[in-house]
Protein backbone atom coordinates (compact mmCIF):
# COMPACT_ATOMS: atom_id res chain seq x y z
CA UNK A 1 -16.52 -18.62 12.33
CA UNK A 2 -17.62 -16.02 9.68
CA UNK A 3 -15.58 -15.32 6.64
CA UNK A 4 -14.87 -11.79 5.97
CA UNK A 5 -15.63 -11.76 2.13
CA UNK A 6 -15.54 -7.93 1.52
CA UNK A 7 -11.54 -8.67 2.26
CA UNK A 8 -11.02 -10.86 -0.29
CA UNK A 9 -10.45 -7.91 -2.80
CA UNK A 10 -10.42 -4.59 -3.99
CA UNK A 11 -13.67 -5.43 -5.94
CA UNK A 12 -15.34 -7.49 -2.68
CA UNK A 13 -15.26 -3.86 -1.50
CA UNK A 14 -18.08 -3.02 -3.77
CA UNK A 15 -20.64 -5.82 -3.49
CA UNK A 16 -24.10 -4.06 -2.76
CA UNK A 17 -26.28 -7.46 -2.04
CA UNK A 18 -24.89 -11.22 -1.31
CA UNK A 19 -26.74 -14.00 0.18
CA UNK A 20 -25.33 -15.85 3.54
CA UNK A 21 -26.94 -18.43 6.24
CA UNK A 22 -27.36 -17.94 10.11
CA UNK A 23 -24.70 -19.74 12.15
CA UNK A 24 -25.97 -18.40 15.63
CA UNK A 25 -28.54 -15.88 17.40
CA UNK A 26 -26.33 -14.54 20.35
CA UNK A 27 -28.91 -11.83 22.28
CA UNK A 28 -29.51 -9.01 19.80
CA UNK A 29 -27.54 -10.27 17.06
CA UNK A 30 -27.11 -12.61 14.28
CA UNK A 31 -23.85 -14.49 13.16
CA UNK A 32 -23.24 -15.17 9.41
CA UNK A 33 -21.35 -17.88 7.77
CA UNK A 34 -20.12 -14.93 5.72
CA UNK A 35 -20.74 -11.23 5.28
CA UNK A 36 -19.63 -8.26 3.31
CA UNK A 37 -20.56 -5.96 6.31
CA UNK A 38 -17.54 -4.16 7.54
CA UNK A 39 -17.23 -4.33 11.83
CA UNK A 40 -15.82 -1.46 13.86
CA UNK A 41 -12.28 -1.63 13.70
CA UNK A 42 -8.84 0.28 12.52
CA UNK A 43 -11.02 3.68 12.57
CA UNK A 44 -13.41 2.58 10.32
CA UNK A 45 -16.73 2.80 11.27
CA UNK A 46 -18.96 -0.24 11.03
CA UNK A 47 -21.11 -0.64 8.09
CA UNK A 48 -24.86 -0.53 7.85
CA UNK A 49 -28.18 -2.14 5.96
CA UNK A 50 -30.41 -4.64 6.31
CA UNK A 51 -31.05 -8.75 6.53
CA UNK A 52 -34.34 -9.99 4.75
CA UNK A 53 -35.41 -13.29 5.53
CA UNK A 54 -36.95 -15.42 2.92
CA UNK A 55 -40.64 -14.26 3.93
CA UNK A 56 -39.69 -10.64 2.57
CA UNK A 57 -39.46 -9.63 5.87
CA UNK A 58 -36.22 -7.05 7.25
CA UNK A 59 -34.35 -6.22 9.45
CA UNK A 60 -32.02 -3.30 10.51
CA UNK A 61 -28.35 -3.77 10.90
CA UNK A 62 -27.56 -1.07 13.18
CA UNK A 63 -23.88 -2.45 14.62
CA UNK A 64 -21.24 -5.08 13.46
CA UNK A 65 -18.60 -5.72 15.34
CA UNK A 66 -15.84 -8.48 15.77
CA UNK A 67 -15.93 -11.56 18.63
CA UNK A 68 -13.18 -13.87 18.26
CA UNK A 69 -13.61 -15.09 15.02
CA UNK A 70 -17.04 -14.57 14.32
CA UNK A 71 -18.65 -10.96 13.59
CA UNK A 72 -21.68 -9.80 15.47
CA UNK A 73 -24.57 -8.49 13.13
CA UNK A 74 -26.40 -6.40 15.73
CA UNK A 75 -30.07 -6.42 14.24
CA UNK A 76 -33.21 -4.03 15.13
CA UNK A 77 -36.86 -4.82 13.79
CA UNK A 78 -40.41 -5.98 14.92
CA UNK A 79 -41.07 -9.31 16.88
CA UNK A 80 -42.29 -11.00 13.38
CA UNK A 81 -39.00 -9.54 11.29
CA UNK A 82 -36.55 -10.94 14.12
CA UNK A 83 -38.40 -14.77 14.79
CA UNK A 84 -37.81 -15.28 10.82
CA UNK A 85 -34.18 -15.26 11.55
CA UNK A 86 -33.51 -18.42 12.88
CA UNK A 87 -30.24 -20.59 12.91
CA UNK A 88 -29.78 -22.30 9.31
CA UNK A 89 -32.17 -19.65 7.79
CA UNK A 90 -30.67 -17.95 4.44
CA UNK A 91 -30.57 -14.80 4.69
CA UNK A 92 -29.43 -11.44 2.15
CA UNK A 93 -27.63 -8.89 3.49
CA UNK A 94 -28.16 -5.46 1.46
CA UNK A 95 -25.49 -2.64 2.87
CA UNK A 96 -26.07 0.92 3.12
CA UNK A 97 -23.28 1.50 -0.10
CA UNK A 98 -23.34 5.57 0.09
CA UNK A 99 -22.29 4.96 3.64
CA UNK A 100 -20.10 2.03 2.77
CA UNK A 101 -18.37 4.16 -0.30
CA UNK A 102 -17.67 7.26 2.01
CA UNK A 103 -15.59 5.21 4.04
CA UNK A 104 -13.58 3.53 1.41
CA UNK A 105 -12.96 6.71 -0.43
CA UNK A 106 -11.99 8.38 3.33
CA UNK A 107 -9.61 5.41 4.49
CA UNK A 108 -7.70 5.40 0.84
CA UNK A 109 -7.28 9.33 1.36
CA UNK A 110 -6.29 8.63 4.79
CA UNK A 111 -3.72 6.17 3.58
CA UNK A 112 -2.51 8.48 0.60
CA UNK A 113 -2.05 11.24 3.06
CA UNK A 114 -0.32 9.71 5.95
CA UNK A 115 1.97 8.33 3.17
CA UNK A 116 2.78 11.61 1.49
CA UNK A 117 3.20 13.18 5.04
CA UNK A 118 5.76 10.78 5.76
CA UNK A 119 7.74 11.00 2.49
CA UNK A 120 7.83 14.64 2.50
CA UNK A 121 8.47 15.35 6.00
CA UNK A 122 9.24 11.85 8.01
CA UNK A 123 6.45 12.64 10.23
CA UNK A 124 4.08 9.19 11.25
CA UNK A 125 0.74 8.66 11.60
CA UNK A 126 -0.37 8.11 15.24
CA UNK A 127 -3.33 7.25 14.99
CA UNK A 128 -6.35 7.79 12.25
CA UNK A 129 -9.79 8.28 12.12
CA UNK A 130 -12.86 8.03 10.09
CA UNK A 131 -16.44 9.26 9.98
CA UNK A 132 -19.41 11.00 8.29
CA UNK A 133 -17.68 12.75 5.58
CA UNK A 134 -14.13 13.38 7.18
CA UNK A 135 -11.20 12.12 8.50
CA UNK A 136 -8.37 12.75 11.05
CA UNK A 137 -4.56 12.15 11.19
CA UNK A 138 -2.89 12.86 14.60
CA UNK A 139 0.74 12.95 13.79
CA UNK A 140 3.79 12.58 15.58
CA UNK A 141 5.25 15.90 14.43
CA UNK A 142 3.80 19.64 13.68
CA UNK A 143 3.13 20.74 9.89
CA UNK A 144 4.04 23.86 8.35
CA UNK A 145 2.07 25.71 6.16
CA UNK A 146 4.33 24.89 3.36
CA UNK A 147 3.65 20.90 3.92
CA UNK A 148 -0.49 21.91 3.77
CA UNK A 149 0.01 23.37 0.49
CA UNK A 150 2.49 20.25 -0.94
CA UNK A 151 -0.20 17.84 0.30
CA UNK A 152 -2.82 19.87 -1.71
CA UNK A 153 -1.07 19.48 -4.33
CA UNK A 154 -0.34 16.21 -4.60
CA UNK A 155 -4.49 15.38 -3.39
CA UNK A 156 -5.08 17.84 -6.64
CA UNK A 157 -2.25 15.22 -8.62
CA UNK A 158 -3.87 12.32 -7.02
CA UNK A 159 -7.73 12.89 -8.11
CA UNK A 160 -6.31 14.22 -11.94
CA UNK A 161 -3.94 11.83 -12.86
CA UNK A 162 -5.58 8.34 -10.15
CA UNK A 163 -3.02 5.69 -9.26
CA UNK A 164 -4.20 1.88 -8.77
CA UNK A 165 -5.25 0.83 -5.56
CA UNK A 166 -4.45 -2.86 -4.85
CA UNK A 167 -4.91 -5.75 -2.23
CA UNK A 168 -1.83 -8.07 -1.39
CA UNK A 169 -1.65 -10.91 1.15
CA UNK A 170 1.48 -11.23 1.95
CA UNK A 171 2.80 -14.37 4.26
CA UNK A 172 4.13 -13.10 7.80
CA UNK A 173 7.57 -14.18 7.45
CA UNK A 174 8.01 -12.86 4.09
CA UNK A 175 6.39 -9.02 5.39
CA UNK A 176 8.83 -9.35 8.19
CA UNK A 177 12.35 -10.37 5.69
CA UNK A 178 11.51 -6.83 3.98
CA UNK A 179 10.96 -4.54 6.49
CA UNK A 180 10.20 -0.28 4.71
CA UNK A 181 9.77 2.64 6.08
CA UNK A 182 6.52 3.08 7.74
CA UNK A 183 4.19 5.92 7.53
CA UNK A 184 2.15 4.61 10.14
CA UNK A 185 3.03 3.46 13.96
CA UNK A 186 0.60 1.28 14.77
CA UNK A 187 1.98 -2.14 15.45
CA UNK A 188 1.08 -5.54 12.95
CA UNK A 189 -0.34 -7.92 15.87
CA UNK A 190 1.74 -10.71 16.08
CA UNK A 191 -0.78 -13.36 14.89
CA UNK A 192 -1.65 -11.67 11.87
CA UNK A 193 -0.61 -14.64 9.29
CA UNK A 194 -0.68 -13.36 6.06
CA UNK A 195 -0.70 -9.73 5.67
CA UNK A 196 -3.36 -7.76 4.00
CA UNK A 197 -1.14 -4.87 2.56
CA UNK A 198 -3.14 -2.14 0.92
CA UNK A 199 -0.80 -0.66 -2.16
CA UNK A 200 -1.49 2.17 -3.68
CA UNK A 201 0.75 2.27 -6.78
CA UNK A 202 3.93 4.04 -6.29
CA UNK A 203 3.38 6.12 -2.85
CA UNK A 204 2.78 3.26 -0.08
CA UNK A 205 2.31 -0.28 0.90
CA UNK A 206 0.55 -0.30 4.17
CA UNK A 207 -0.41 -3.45 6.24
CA UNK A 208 -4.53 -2.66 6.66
CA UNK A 209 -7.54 -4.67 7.28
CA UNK A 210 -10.30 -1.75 5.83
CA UNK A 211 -11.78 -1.16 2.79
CA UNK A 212 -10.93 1.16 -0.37
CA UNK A 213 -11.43 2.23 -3.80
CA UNK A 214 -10.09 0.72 -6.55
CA UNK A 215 -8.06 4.26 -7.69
CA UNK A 216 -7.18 7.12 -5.85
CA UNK A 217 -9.27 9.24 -8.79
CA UNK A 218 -12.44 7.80 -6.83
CA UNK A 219 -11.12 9.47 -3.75
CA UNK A 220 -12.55 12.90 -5.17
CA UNK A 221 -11.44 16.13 -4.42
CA UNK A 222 -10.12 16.60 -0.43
CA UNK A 223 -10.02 19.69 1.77
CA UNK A 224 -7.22 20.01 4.30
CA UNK A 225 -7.86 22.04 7.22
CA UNK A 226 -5.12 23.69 9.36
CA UNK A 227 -3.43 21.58 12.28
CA UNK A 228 -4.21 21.61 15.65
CA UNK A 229 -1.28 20.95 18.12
CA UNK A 230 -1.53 18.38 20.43
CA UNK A 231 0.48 17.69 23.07
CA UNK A 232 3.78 16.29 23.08
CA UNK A 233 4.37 18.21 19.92
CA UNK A 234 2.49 16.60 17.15
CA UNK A 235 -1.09 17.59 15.77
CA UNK A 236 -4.28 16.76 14.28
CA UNK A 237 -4.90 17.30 10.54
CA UNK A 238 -8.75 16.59 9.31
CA UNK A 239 -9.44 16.22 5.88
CA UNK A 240 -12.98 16.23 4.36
CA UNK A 241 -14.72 14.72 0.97
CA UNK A 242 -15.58 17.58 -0.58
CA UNK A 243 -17.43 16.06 -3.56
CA UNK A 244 -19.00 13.08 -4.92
CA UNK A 245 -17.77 10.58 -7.34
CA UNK A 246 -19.54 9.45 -9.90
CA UNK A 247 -17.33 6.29 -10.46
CA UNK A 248 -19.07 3.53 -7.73
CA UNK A 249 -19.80 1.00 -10.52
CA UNK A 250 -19.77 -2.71 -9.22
């Protein structure tokens, strides 16, 4: 079993370097006892870095993804680099953090706007996704031109004038005694026991297992391209980080 310490916290989000031992050495892979690394899942893309092993030696994460309970460091490197790696060897695991910060920035702007979308115009996130330097939304319903330029403004509102972004875990039964308005339509798995709900002060409260800023001023400025229908009636919206942040301190 590997404990998923970058989702602790908001601030676990931003750990650069942490130390963890080998549990197994399924083919290609290694298995922590616990990891910052974020695996493929909830259209985040997987994070990416590097193990060294106590002989200075490295290797390349190049994948992480989830089995059962345990998370699957995929691993690339000479025959040396991997043979250091053995079961009960400590290990540190360095992450790729421009990578890593893209997609927290992206999946907090993806949250804000999906949020905003539904307050203005009770339309609900199908289904998101994230990568490189943009993100998409396909929506249950079509936006207007006049929705494009209210979200604008309130990105604009967002990135002058930043809102706390916080982590909850909430028991099951208590999430499920207060049911809101959702912005999303993805349904909470039953055995999810508590709930990691992702707040981001006064605009949503959003069961989520990825990672994000600490303030939606860190999201930096967003462009919103125009919609493309889909069938069925609703459309795609992709939004892109238009410019770097300078406020990634630990």
């Amino acid at each position: 079993m590997t404990e998923f310490a970058d989702l602790d916290s908001t601030d676990a989000a931003y750990v650069r370097t942490f130390h963890a031992r080998i549990q197994a050495r399924p083919p290609g892979a290694v298995v922590l006892d616990r990891t910052y690394f974020y695996a493929v899942g909830g259209g985040q893309p997987a994070d990416r870095g590097l193990l060294r092993a106590p002989t200075g030696r490295t290797v390349d994460v190049v994948d992480v993804t989830k089995s059962g309970s345990a998370v699957l460091h995929r691993v690339r490197g000479t025959p040396e680099a991997l043979a250091d790696l053995a079961v009960g060897t400590e290990v540190e695991g360095a992450l790729d953090f421009d990578r890593r910060y893209r997609h927290m920035r992206l999946h907090t702007a993806q949250h804000f706007l999906s949020a905003r979308i539904f307050t203005r115009a009770n339309i609900r996130t199908q289904k998101a996704k994230l990568g490189g330097r943009e993100g998409t939304l396909d929506l249950e319903g079509a936006v207007t031109a006049a929705l494009l330029s209210e979200l604008a403004e309130d990105a604009a509102e967002a990135h002058s004038h930043p809102r706390p972004v916080r982590i909850r875990h909430v028991l099951r039964a208590e999430w499920d005694r207060h049911p809101s308005a959702r912005s999303g339509l993805v349904r909470l798995a039953g055995h999810i026991d508590p709930v990691r709900v992702i707040e981001i002060d006064g605009i949503d409260a959003c069961p989520c297992g990825g990672t994000h800023v600490r303030s939606t001023g860190e999201i930096g400025r967003i462009a919103i391209r125009d919609p493309i229908p889909l069938a069925g009636g609703g459309c795609r919206l992709t939004f892109t980080l238009s410019e770097e942040t300078a406020t990634r301190s630990v």
